[in-house]
PDB file of N, CA and C in Angstrom:
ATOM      1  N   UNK A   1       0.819  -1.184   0.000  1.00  0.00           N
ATOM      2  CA  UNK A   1       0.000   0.000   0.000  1.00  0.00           C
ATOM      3  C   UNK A   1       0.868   1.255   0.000  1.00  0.00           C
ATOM      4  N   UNK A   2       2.350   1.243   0.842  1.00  0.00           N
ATOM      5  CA  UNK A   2       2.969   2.653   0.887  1.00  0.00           C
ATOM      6  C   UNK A   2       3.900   2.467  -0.695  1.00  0.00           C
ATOM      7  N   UNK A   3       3.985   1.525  -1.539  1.00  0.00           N
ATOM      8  CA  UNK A   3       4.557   1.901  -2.714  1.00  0.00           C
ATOM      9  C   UNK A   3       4.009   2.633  -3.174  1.00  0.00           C
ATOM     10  N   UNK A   4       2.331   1.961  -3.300  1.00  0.00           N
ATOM     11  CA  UNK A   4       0.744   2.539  -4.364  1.00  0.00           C
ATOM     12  C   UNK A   4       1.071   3.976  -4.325  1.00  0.00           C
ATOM     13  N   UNK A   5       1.052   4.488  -2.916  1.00  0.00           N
ATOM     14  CA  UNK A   5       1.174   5.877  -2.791  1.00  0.00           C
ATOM     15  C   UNK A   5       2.621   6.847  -3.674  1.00  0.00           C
ATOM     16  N   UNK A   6       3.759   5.911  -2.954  1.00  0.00           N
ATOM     17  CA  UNK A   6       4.492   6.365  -4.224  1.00  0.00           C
ATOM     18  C   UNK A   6       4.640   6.575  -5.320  1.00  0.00           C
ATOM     19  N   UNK A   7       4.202   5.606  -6.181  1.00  0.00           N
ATOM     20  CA  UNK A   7       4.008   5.338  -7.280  1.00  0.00           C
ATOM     21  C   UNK A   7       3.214   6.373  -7.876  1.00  0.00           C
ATOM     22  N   UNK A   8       2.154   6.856  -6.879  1.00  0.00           N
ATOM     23  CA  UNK A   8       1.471   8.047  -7.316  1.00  0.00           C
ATOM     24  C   UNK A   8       1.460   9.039  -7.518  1.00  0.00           C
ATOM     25  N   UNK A   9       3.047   9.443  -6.552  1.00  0.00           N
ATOM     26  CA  UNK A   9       3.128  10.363  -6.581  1.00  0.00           C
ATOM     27  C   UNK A   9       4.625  11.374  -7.304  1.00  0.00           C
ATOM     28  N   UNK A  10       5.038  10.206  -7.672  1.00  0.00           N
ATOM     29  CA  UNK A  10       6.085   9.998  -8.391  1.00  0.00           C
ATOM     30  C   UNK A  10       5.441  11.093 -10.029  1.00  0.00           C
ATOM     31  N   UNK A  11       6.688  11.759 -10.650  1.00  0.00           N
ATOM     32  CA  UNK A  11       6.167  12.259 -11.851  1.00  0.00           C
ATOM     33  C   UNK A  11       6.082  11.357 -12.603  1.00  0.00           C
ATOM     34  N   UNK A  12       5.210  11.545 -13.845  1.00  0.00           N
ATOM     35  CA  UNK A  12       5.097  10.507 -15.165  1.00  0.00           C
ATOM     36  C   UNK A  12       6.588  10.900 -15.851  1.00  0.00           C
ATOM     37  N   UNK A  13       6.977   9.605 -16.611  1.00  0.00           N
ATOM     38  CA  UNK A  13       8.225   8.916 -17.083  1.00  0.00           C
ATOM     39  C   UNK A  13       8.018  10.111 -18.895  1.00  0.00           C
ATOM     40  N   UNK A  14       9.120  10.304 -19.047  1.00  0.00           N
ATOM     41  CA  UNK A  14       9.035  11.102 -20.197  1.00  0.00           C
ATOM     42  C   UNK A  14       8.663  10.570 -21.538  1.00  0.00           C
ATOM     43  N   UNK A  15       7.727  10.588 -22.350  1.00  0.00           N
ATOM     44  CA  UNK A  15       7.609   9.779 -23.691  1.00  0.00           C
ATOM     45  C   UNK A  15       8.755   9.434 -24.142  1.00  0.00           C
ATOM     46  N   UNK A  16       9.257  11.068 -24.642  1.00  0.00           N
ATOM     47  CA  UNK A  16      10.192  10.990 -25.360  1.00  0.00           C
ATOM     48  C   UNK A  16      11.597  10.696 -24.733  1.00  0.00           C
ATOM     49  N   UNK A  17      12.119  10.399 -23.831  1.00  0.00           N
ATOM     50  CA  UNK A  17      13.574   9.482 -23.400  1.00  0.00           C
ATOM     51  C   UNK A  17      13.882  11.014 -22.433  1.00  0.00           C
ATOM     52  N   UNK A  18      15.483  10.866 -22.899  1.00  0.00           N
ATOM     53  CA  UNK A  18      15.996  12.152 -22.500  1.00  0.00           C
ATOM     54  C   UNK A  18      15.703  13.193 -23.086  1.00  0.00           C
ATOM     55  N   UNK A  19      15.938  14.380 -22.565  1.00  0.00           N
ATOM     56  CA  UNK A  19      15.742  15.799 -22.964  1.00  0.00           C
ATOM     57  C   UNK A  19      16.861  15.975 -23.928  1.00  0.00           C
ATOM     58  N   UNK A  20      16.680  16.672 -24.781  1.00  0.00           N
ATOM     59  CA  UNK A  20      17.872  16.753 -25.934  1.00  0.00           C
ATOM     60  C   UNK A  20      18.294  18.319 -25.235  1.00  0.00           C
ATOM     61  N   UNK A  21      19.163  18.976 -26.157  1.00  0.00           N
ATOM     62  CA  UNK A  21      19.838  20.616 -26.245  1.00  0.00           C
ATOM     63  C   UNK A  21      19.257  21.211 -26.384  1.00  0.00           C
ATOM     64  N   UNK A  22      18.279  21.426 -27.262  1.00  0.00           N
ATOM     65  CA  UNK A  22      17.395  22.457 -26.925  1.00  0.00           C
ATOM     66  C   UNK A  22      16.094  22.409 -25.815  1.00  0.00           C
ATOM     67  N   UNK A  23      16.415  21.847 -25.273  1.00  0.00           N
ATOM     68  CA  UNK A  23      15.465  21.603 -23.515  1.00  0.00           C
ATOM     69  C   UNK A  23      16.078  22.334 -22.983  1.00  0.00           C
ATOM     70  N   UNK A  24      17.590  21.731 -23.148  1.00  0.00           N
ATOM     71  CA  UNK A  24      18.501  22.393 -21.849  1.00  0.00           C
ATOM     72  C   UNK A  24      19.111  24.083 -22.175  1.00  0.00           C
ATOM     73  N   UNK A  25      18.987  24.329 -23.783  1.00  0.00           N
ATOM     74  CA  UNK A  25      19.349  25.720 -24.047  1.00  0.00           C
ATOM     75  C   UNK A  25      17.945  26.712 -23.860  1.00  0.00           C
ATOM     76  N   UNK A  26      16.874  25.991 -23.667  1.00  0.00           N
ATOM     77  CA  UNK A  26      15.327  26.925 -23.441  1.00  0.00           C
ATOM     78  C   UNK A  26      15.933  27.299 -22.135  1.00  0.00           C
ATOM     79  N   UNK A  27      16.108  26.318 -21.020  1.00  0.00           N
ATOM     80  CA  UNK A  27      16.315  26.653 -19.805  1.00  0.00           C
ATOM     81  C   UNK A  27      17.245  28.263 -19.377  1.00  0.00           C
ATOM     82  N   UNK A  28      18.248  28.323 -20.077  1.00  0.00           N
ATOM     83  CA  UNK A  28      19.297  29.517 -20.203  1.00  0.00           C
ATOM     84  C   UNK A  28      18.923  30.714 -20.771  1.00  0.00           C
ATOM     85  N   UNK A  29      17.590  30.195 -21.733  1.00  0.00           N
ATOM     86  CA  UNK A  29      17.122  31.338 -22.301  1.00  0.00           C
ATOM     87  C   UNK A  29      16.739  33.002 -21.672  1.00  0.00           C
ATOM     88  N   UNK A  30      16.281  32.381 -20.559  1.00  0.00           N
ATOM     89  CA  UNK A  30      15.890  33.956 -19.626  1.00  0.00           C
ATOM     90  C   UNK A  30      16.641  34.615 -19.233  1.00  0.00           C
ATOM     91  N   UNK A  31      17.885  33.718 -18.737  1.00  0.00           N
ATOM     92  CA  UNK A  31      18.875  34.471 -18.041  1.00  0.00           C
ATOM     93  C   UNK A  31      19.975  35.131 -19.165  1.00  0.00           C
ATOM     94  N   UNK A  32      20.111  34.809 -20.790  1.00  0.00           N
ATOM     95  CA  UNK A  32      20.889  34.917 -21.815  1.00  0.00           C
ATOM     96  C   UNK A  32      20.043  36.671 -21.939  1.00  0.00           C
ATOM     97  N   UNK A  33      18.558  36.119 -22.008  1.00  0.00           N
ATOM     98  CA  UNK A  33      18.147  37.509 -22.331  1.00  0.00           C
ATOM     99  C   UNK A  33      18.139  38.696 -21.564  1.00  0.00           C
ATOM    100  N   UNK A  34      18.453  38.091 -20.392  1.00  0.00           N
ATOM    101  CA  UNK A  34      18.338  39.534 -19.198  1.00  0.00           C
ATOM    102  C   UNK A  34      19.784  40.128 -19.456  1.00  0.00           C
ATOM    103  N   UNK A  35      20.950  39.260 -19.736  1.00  0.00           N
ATOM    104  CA  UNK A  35      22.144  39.673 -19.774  1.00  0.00           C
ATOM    105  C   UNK A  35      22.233  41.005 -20.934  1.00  0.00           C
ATOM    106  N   UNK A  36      21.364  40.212 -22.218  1.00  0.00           N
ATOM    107  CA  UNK A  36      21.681  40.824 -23.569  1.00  0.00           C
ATOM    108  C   UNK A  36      21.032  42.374 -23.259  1.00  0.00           C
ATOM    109  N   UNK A  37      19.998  42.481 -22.205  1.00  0.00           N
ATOM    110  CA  UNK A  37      19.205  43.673 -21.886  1.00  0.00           C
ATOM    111  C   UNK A  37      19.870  44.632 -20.707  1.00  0.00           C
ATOM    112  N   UNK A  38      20.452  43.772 -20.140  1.00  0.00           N
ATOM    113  CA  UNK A  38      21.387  44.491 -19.318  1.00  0.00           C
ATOM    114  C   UNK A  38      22.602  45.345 -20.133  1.00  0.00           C
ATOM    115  N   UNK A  39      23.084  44.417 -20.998  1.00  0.00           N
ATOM    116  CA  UNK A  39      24.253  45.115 -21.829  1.00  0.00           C
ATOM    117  C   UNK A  39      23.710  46.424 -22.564  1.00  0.00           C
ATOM    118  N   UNK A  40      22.557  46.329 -23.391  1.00  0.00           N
ATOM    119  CA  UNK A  40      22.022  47.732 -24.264  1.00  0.00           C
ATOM    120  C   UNK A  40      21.916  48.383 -23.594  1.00  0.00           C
ATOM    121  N   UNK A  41      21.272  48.294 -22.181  1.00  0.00           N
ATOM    122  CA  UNK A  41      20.846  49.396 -21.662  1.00  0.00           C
ATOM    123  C   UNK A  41      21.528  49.632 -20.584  1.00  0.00           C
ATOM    124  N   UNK A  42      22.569  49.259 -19.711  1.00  0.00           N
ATOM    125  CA  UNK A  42      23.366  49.859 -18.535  1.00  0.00           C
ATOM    126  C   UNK A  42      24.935  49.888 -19.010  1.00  0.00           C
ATOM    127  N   UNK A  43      25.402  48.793 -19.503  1.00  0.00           N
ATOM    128  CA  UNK A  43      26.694  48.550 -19.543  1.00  0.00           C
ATOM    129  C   UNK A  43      27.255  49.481 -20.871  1.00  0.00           C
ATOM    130  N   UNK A  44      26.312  49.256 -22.250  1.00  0.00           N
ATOM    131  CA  UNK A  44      26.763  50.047 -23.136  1.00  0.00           C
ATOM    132  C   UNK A  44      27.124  51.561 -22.857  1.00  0.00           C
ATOM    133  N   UNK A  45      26.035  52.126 -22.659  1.00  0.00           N
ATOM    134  CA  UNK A  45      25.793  53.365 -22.818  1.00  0.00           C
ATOM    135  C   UNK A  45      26.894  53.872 -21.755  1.00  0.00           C
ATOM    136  N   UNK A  46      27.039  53.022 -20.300  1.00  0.00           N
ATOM    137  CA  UNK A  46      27.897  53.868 -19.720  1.00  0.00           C
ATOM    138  C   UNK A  46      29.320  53.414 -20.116  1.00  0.00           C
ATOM    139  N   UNK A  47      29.446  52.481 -20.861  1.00  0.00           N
ATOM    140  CA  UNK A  47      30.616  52.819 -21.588  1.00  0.00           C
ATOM    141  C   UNK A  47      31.224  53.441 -22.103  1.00  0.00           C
ATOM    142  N   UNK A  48      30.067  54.198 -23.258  1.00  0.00           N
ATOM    143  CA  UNK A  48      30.138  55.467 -24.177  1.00  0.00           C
ATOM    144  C   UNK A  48      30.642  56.984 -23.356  1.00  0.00           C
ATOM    145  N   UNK A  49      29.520  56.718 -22.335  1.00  0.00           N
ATOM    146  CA  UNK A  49      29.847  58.170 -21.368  1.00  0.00           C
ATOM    147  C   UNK A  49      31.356  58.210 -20.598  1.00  0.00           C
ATOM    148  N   UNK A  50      31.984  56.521 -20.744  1.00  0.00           N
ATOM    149  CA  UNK A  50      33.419  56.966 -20.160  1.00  0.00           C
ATOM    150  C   UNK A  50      34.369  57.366 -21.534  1.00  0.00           C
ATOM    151  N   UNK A  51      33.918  56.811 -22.148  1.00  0.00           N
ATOM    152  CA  UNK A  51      34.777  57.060 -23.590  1.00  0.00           C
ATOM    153  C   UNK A  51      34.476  58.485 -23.732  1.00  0.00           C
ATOM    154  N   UNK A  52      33.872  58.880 -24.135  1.00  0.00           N
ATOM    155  CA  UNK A  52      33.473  60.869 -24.272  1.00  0.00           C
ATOM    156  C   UNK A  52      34.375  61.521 -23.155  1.00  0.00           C
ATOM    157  N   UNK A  53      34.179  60.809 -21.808  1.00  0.00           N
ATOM    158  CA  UNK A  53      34.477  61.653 -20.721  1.00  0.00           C
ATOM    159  C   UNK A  53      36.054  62.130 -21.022  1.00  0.00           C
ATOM    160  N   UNK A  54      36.820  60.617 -21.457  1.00  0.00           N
ATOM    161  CA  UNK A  54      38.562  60.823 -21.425  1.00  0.00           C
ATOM    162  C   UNK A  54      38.509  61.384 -22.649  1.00  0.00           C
ATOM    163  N   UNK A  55      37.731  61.444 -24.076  1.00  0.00           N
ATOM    164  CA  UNK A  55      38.254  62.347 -25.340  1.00  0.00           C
ATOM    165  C   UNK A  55      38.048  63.588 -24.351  1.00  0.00           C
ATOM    166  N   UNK A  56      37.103  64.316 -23.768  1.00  0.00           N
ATOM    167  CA  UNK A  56      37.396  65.621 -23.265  1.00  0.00           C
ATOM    168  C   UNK A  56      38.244  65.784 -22.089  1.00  0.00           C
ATOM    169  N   UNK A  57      38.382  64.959 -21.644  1.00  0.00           N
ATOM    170  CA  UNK A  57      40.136  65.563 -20.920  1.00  0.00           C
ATOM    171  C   UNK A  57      41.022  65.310 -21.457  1.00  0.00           C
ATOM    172  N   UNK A  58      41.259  64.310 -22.359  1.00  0.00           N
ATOM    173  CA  UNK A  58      42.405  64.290 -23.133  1.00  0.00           C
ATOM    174  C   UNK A  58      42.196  66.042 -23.760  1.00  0.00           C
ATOM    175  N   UNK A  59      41.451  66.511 -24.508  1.00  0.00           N
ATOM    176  CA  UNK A  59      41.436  67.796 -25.548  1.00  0.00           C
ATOM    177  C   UNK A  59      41.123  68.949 -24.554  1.00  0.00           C
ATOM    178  N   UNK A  60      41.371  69.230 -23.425  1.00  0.00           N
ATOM    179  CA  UNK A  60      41.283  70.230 -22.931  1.00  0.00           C
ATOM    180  C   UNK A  60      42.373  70.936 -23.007  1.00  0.00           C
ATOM    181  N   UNK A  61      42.007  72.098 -23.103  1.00  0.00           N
ATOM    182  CA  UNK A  61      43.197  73.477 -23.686  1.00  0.00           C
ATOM    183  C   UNK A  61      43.070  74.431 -22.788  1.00  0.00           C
ATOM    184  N   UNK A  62      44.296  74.998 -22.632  1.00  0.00           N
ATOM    185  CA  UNK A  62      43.927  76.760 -21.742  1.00  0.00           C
ATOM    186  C   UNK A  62      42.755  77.486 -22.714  1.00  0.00           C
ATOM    187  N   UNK A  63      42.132  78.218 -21.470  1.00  0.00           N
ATOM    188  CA  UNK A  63      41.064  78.834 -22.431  1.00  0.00           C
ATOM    189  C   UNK A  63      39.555  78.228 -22.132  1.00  0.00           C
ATOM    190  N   UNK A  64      39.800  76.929 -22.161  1.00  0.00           N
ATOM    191  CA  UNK A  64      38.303  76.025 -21.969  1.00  0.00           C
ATOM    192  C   UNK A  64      37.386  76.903 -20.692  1.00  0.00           C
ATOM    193  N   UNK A  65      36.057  76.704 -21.136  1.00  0.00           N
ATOM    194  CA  UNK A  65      35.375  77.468 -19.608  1.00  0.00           C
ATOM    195  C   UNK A  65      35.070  75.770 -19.317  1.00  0.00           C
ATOM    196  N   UNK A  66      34.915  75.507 -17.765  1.00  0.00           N
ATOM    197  CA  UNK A  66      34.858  74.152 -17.483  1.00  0.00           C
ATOM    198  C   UNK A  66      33.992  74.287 -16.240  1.00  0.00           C
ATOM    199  N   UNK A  67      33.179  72.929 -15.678  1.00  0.00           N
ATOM    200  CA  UNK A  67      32.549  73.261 -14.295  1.00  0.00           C
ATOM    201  C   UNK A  67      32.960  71.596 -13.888  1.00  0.00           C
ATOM    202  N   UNK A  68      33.683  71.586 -12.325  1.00  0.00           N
ATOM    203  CA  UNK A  68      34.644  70.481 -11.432  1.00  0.00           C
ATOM    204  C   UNK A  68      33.262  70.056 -11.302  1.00  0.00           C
ATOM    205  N   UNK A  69      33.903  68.792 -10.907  1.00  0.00           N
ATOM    206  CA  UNK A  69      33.179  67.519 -10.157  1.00  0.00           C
ATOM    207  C   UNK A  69      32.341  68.512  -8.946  1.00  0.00           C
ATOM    208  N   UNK A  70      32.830  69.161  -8.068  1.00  0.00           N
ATOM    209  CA  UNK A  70      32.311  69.933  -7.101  1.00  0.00           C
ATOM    210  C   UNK A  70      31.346  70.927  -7.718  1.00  0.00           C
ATOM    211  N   UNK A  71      31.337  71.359  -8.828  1.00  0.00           N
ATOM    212  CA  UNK A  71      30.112  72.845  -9.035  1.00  0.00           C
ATOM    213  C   UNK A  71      30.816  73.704  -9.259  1.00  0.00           C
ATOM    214  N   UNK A  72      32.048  74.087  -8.886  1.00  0.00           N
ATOM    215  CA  UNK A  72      32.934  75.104  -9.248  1.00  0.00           C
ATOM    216  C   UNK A  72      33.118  75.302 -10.705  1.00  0.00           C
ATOM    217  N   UNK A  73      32.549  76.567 -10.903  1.00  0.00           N
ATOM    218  CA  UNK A  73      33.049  77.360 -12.580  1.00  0.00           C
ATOM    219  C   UNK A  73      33.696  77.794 -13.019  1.00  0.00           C
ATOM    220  N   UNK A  74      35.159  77.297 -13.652  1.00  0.00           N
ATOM    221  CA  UNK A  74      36.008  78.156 -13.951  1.00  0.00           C
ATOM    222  C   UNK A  74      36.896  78.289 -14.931  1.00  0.00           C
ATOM    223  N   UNK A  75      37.738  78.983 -15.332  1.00  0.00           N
ATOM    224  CA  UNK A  75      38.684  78.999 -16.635  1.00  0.00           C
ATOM    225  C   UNK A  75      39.785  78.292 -16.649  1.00  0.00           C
ATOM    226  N   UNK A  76      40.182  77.145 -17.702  1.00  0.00           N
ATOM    227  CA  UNK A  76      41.646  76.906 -17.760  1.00  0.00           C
ATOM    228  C   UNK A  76      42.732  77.789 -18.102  1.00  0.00           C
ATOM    229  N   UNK A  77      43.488  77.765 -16.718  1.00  0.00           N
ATOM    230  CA  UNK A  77      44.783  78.705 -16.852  1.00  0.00           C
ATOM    231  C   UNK A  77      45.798  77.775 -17.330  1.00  0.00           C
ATOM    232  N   UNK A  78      46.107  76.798 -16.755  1.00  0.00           N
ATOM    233  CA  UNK A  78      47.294  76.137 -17.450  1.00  0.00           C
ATOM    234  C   UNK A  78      47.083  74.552 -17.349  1.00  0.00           C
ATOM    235  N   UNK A  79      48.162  73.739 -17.576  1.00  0.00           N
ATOM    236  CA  UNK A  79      47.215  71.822 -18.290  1.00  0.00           C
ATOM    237  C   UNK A  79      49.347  71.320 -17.941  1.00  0.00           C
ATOM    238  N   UNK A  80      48.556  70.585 -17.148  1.00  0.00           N
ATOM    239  CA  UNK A  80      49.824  69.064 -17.413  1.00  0.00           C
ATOM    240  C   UNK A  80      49.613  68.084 -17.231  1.00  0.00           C
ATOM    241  N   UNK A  81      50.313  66.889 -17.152  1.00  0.00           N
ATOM    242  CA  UNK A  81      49.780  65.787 -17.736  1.00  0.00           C
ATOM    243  C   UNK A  81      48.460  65.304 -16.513  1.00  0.00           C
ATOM    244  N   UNK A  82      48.520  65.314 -14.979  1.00  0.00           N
ATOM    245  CA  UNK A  82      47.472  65.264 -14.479  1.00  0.00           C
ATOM    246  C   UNK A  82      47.298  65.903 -13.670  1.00  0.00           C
ATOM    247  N   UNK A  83      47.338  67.422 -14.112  1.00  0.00           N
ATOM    248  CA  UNK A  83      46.596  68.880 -12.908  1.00  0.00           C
ATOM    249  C   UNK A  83      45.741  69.258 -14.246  1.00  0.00           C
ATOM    250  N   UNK A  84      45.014  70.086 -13.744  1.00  0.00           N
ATOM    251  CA  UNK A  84      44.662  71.724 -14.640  1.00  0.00           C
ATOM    252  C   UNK A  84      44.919  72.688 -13.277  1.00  0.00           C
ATOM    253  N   UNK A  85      45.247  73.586 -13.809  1.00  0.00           N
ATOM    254  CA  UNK A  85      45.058  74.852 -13.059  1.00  0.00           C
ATOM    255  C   UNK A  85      44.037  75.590 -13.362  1.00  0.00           C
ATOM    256  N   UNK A  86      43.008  75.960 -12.626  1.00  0.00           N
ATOM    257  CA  UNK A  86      41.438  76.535 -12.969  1.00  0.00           C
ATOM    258  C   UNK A  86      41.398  78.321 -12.299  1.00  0.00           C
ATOM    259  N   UNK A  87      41.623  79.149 -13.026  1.00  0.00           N
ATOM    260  CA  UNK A  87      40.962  80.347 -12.630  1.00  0.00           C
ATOM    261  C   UNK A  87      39.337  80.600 -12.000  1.00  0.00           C
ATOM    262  N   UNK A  88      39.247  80.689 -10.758  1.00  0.00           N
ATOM    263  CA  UNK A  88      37.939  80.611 -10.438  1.00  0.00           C
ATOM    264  C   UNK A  88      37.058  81.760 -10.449  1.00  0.00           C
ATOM    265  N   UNK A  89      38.483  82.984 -10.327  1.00  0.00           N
ATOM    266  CA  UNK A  89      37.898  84.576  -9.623  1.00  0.00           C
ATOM    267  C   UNK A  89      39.222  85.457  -9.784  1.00  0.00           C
ATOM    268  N   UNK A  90      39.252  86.878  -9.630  1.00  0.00           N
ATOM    269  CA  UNK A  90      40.842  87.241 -10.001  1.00  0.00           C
ATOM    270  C   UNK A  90      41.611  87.035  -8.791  1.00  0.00           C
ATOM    271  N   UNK A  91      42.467  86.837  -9.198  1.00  0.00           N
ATOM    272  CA  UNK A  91      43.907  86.720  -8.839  1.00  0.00           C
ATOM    273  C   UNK A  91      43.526  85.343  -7.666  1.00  0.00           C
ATOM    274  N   UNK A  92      42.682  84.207  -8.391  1.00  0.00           N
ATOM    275  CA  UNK A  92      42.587  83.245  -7.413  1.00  0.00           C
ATOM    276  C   UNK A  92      42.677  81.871  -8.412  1.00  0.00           C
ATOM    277  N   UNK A  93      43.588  80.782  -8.449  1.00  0.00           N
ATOM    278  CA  UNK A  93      43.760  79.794  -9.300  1.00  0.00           C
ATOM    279  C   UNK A  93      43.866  78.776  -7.830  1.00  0.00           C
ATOM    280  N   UNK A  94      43.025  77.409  -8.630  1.00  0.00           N
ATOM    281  CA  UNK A  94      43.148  76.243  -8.062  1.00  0.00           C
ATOM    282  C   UNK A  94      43.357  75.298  -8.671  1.00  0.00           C
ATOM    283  N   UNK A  95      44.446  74.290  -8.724  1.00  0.00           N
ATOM    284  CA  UNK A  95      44.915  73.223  -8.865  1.00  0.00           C
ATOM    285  C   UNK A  95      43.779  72.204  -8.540  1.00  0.00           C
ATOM    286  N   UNK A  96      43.903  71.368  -9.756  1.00  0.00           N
ATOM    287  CA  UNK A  96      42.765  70.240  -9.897  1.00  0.00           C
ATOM    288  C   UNK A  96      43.544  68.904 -10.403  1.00  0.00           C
ATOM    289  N   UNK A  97      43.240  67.807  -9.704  1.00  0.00           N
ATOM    290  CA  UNK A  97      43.158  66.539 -10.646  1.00  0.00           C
ATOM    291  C   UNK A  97      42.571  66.538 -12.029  1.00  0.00           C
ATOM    292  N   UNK A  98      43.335  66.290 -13.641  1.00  0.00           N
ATOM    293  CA  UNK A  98      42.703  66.198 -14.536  1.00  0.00           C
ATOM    294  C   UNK A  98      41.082  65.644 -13.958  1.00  0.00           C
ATOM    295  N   UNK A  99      40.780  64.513 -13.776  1.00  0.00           N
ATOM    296  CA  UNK A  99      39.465  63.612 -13.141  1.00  0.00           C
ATOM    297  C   UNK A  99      39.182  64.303 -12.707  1.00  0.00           C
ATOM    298  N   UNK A 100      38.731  65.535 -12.123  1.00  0.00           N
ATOM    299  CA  UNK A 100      38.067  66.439 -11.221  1.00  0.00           C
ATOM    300  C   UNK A 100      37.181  66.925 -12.520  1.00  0.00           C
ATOM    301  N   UNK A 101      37.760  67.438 -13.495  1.00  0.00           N
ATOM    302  CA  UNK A 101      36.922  68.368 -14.482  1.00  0.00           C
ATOM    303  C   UNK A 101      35.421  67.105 -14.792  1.00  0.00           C
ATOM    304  N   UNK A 102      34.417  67.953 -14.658  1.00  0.00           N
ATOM    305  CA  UNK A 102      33.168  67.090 -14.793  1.00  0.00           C
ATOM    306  C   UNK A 102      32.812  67.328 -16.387  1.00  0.00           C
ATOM    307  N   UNK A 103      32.274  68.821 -16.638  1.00  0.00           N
ATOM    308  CA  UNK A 103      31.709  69.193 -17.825  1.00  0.00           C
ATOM    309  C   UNK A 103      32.984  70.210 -18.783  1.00  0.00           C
ATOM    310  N   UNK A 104      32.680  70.607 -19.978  1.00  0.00           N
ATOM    311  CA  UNK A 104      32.976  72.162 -20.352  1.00  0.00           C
ATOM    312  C   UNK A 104      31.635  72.713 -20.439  1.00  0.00           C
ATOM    313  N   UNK A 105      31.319  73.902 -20.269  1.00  0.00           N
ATOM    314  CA  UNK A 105      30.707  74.611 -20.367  1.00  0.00           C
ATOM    315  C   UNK A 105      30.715  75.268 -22.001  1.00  0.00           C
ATOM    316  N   UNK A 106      29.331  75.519 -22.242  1.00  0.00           N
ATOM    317  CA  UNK A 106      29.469  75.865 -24.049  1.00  0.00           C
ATOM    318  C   UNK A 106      28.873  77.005 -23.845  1.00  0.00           C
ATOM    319  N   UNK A 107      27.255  76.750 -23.592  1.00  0.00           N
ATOM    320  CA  UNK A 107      26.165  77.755 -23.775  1.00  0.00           C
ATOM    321  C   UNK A 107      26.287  78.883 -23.007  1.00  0.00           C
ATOM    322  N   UNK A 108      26.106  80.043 -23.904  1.00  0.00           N
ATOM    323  CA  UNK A 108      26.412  81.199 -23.540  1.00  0.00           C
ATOM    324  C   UNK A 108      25.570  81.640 -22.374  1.00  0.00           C
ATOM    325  N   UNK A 109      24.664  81.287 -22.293  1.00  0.00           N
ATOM    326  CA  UNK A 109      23.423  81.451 -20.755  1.00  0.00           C
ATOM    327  C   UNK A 109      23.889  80.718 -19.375  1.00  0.00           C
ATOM    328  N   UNK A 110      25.462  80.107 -19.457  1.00  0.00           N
ATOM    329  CA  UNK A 110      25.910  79.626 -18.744  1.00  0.00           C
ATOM    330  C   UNK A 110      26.857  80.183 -17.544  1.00  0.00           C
ATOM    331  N   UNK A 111      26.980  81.571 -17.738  1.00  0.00           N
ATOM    332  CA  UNK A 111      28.420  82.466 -17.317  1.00  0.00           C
ATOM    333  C   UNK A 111      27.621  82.936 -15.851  1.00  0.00           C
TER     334      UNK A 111
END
């Protein structure tokens, strides 16, 4: 009587034998696609935004109007390989980590 019960409760035996590759590649399927959705939409793009970020510190020139990681607005006075020197106000310059510069500033409604 306690087999009967087993027996019952046991899953049914597969028609078809074993599961072939594409059983086992459906299974991966969700997690293949969350990856592929993760990549377009988080990993790419902030890729792009680091790539942009180093072409504009690589091309920064005296002259640039720029605004720091901090909010600070100010003019490039002078550039080496990893300072800028930033005019903030007269006769007041601050030394920056290249990586500090966040933006340049373009738009003239910006000053």
């Amino acid at each position: 009587m306690l087999t009967d019960i087993a027996y019952a409760m046991a899953p049914a035996p597969d028609a078809g034998g074993q599961p072939g590759a594409a059983g086992g590649l459906m299974q991966f399927f969700p997690l293949i696609l969350i990856f592929v959705i993760f990549y377009f939409l988080i990993i790419r793009p902030q890729q792009k935004r680091a790539k942009e970020q180093r072409e504009m510190l690589a091309n920064l020139k005296k002259g640039d109007k720029i605004v720091t990681a901090g909010g600070v607005h100010g003019l490039v006075d002078s550039l080496s390989d990893k300072t800028v020197t930033v005019k903030i106000a007269e006769n007041v310059k601050v030394k920056l980590d290249r990586a500090s510069v966040a933006r340049l500033r373009t738009g003239a409604g910006e000053d």
